[in-house]
PDB file of N, CA and C in Angstrom:
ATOM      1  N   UNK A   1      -6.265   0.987  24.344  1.00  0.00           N
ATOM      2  CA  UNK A   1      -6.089   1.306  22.939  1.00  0.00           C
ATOM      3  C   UNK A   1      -4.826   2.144  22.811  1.00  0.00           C
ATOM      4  N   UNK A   2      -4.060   1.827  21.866  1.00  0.00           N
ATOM      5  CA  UNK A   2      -2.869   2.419  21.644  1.00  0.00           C
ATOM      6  C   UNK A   2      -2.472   2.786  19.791  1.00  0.00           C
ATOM      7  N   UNK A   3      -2.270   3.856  19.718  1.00  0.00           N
ATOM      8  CA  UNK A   3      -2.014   4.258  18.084  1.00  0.00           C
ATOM      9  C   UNK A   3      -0.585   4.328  18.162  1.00  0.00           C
ATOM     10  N   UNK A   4      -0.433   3.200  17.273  1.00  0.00           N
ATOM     11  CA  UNK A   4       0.833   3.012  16.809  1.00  0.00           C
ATOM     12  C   UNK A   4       1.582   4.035  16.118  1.00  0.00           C
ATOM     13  N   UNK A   5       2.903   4.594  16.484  1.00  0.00           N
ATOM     14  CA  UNK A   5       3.503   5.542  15.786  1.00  0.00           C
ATOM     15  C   UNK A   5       5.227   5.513  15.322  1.00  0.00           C
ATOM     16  N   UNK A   6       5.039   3.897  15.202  1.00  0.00           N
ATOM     17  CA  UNK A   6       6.324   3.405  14.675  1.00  0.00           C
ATOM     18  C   UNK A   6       5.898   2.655  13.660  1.00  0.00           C
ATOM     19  N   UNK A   7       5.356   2.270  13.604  1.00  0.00           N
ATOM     20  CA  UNK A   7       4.874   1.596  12.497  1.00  0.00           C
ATOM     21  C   UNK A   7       4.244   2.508  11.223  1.00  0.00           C
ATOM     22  N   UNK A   8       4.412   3.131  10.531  1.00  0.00           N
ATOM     23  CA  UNK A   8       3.716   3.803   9.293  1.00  0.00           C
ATOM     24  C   UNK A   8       3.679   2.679   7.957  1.00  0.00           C
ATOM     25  N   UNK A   9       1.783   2.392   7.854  1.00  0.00           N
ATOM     26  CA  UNK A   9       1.207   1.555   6.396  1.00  0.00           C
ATOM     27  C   UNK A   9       0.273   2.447   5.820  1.00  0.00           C
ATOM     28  N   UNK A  10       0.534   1.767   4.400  1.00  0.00           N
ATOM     29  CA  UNK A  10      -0.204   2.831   3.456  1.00  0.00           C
ATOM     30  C   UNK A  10      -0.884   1.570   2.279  1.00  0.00           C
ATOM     31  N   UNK A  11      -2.172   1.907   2.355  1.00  0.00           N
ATOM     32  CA  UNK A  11      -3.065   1.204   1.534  1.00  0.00           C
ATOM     33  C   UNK A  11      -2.703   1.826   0.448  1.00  0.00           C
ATOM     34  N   UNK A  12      -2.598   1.172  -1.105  1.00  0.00           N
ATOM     35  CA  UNK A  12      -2.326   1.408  -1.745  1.00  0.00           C
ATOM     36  C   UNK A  12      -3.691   0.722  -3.186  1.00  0.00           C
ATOM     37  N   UNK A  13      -4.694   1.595  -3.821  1.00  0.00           N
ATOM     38  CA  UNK A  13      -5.318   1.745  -4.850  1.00  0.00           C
ATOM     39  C   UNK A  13      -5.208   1.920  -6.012  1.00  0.00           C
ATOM     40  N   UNK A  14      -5.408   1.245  -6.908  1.00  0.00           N
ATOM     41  CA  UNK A  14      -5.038   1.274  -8.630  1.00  0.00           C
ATOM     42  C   UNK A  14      -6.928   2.035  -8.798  1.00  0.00           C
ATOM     43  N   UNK A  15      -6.032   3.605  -9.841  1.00  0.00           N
ATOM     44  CA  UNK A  15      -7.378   4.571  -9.722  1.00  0.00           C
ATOM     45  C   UNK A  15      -7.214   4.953 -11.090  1.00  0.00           C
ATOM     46  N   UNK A  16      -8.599   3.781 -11.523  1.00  0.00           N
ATOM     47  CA  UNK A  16      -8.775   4.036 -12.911  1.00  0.00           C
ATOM     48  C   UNK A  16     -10.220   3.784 -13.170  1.00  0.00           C
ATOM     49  N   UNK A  17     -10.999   5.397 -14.023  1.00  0.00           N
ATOM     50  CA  UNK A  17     -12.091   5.515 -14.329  1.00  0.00           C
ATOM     51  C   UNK A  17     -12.933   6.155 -13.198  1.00  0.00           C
ATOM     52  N   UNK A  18     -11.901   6.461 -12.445  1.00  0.00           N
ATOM     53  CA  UNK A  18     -13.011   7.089 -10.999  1.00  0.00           C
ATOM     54  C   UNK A  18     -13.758   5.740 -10.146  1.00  0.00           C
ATOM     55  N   UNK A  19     -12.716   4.690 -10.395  1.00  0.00           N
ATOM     56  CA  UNK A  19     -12.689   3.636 -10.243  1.00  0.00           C
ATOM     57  C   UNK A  19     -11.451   3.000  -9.374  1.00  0.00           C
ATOM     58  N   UNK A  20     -11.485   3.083  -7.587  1.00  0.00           N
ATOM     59  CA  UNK A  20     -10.578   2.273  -7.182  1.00  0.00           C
ATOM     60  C   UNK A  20     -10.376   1.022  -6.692  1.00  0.00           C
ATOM     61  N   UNK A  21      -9.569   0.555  -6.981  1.00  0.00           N
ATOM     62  CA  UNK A  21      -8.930  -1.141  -6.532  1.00  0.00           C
ATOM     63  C   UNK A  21      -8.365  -1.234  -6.110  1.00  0.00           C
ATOM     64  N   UNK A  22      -8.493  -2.004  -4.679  1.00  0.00           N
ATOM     65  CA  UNK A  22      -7.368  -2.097  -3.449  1.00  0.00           C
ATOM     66  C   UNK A  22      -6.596  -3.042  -3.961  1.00  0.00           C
ATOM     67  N   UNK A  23      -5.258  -2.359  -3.797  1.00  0.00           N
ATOM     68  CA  UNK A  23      -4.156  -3.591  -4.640  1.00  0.00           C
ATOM     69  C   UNK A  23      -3.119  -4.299  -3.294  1.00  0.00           C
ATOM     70  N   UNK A  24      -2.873  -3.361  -2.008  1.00  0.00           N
ATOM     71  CA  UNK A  24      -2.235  -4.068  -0.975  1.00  0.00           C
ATOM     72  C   UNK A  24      -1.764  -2.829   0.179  1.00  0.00           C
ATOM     73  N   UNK A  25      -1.244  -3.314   1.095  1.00  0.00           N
ATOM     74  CA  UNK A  25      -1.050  -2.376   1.794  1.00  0.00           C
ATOM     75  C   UNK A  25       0.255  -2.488   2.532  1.00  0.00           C
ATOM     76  N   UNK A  26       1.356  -2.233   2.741  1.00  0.00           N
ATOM     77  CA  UNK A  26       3.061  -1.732   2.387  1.00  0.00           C
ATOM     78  C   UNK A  26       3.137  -0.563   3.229  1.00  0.00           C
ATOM     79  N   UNK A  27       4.502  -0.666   3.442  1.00  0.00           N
ATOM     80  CA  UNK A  27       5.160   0.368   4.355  1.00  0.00           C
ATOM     81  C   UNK A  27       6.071   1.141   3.473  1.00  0.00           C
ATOM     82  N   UNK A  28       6.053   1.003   2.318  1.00  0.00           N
ATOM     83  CA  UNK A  28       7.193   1.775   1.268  1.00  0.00           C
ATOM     84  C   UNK A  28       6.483   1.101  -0.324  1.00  0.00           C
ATOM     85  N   UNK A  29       5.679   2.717  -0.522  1.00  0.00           N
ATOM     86  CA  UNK A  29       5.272   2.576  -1.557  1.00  0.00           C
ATOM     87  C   UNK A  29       6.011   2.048  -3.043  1.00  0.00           C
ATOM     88  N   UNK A  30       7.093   3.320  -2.696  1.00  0.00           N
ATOM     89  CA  UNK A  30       7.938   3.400  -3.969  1.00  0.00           C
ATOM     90  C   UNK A  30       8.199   1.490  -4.550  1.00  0.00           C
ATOM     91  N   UNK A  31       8.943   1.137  -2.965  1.00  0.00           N
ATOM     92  CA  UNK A  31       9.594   0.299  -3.339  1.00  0.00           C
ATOM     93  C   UNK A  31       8.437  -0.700  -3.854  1.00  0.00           C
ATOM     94  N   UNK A  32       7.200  -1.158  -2.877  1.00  0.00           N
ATOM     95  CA  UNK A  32       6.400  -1.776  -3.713  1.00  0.00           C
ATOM     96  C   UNK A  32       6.398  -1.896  -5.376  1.00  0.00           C
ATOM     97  N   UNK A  33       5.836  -0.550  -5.835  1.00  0.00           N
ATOM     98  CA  UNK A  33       5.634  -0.247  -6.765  1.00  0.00           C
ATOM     99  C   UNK A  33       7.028  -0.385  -7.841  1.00  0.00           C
ATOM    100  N   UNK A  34       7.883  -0.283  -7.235  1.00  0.00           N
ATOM    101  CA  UNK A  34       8.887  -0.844  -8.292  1.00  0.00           C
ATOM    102  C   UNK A  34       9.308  -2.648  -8.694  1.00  0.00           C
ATOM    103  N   UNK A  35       8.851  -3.231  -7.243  1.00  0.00           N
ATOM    104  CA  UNK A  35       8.420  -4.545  -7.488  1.00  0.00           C
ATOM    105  C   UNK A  35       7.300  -5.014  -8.507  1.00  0.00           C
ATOM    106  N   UNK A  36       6.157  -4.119  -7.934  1.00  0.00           N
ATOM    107  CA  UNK A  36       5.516  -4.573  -9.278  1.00  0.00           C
ATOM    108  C   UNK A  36       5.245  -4.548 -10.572  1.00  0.00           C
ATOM    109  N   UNK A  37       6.304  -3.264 -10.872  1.00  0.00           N
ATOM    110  CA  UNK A  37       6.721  -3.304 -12.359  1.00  0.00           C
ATOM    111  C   UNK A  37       7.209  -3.890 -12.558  1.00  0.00           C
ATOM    112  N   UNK A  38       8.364  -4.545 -11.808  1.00  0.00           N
ATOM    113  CA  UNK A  38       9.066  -5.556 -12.558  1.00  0.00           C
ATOM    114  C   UNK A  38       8.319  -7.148 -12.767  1.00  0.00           C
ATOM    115  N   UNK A  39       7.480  -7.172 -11.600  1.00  0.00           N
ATOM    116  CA  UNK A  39       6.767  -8.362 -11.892  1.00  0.00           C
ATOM    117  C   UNK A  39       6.326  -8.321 -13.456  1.00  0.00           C
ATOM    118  N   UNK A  40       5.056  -7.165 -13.961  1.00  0.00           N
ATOM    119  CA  UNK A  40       4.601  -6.514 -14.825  1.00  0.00           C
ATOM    120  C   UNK A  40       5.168  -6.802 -16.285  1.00  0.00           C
ATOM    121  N   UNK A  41       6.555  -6.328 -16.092  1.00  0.00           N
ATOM    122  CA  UNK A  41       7.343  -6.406 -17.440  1.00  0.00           C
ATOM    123  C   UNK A  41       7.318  -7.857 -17.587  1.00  0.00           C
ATOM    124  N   UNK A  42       8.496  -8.633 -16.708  1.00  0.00           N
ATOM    125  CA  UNK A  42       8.153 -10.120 -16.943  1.00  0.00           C
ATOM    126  C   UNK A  42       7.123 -11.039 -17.148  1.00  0.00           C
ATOM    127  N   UNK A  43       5.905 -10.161 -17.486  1.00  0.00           N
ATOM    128  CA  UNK A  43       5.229 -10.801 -17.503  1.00  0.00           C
ATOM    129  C   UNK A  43       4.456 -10.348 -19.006  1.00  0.00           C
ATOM    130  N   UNK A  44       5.467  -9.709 -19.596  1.00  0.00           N
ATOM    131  CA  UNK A  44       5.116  -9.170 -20.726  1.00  0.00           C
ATOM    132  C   UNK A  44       4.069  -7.761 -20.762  1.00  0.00           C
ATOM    133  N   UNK A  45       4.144  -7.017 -19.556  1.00  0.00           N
ATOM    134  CA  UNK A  45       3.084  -5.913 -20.071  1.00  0.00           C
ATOM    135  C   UNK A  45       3.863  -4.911 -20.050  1.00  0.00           C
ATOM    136  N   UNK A  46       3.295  -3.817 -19.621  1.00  0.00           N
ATOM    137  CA  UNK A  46       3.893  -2.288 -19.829  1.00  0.00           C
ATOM    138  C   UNK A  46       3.639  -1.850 -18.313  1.00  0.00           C
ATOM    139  N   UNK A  47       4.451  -1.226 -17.299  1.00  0.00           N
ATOM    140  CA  UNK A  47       4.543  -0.483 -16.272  1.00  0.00           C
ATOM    141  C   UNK A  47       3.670  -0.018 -15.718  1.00  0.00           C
ATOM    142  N   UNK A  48       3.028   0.384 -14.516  1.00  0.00           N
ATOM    143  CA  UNK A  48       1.992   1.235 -13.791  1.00  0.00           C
ATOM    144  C   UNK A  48       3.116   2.786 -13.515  1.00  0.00           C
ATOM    145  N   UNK A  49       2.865   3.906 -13.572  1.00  0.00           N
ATOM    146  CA  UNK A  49       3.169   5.062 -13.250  1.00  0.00           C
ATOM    147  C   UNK A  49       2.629   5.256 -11.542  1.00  0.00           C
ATOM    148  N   UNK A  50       3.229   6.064 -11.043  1.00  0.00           N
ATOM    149  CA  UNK A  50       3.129   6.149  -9.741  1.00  0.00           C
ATOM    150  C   UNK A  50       1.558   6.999  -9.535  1.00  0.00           C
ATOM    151  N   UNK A  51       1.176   8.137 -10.942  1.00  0.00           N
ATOM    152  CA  UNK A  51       0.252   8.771 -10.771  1.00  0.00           C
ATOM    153  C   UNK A  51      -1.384   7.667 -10.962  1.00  0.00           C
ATOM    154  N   UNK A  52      -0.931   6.752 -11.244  1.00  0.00           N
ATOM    155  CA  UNK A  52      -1.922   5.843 -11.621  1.00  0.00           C
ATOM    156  C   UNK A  52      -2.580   5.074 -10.345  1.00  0.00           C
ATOM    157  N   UNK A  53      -2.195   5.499  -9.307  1.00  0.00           N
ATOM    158  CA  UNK A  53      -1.979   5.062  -8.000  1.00  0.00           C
ATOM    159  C   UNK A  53      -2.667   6.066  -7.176  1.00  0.00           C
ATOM    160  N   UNK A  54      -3.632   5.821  -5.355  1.00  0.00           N
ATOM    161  CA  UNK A  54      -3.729   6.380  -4.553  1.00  0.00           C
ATOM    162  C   UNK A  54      -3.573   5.880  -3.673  1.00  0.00           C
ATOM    163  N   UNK A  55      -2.744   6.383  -2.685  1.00  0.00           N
ATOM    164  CA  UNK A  55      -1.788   5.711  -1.400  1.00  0.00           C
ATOM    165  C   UNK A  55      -2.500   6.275  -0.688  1.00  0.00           C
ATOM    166  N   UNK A  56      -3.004   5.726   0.440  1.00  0.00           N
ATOM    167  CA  UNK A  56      -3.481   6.215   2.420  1.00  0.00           C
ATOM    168  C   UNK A  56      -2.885   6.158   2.866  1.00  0.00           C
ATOM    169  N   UNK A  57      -2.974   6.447   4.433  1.00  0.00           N
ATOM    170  CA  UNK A  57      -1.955   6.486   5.244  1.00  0.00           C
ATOM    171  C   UNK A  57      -3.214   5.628   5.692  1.00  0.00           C
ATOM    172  N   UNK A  58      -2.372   4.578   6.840  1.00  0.00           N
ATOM    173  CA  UNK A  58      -3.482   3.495   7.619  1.00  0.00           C
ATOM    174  C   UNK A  58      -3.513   4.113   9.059  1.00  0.00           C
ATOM    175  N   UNK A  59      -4.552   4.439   9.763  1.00  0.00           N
ATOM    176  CA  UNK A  59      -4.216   4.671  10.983  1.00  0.00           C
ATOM    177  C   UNK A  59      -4.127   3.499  11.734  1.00  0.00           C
ATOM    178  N   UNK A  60      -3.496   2.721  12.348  1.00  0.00           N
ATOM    179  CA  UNK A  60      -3.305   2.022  13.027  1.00  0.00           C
ATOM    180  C   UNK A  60      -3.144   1.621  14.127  1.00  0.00           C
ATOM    181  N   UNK A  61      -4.084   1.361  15.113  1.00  0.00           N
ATOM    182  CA  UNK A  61      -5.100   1.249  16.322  1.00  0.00           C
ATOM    183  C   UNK A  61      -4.688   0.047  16.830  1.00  0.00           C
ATOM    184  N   UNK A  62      -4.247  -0.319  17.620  1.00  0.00           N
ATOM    185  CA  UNK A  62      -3.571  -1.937  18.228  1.00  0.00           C
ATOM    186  C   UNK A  62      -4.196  -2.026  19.973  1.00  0.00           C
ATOM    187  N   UNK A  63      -4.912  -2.925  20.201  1.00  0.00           N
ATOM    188  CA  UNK A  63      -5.388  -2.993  21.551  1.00  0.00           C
ATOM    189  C   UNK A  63      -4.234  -4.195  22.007  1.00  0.00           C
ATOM    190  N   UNK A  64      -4.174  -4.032  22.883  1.00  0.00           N
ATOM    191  CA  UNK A  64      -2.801  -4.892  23.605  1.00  0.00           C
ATOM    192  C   UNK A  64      -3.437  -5.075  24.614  1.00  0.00           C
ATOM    193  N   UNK A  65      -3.114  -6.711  25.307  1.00  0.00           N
ATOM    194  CA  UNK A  65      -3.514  -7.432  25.986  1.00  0.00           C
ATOM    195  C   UNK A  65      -3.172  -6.750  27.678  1.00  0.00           C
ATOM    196  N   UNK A  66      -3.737  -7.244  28.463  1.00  0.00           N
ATOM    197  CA  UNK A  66      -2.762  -6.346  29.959  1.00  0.00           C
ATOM    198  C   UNK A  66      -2.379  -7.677  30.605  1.00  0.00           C
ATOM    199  N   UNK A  67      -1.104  -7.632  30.793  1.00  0.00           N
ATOM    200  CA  UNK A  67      -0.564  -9.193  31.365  1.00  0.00           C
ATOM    201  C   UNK A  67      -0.980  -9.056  32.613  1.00  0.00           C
ATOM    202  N   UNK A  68      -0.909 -10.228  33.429  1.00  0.00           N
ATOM    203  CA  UNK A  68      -1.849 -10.543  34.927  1.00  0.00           C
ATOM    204  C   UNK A  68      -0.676 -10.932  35.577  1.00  0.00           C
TER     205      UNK A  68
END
């Protein structure tokens, strides 16, 4: 077992009503999140705010094979 420490992912939750929804999980929130405003607009709605959001950090656990 090996914890990855080059790799940093962050689950990312739409938190509304005390109510969360896993929306995806990304290595760069911001930038996500500015993708999906723009999806958003083009698509005729109005923006998500960053506070509208709860980001994790993923711990990330990778078992690797042992070559023979």
């Amino acid at each position: 077992m090996k914890y990855s420490e080059e790799i940093k992912l962050f689950n990312v939750y739409y938190n509304y009503d005390d109510s969360m929804t896993y929306q995806t999980t990304t290595d760069n929130f911001k930038l996500w999140l500015e993708q999906h405003n723009e999806q958003k607009l083009a698509d005729g709605n109005m923006p998500d705010d960053e506070e509208e959001f709860e980001v994790q950090e993923v711990i990330l656990i990778l078992f690797e094979k042992e070559e023979v």
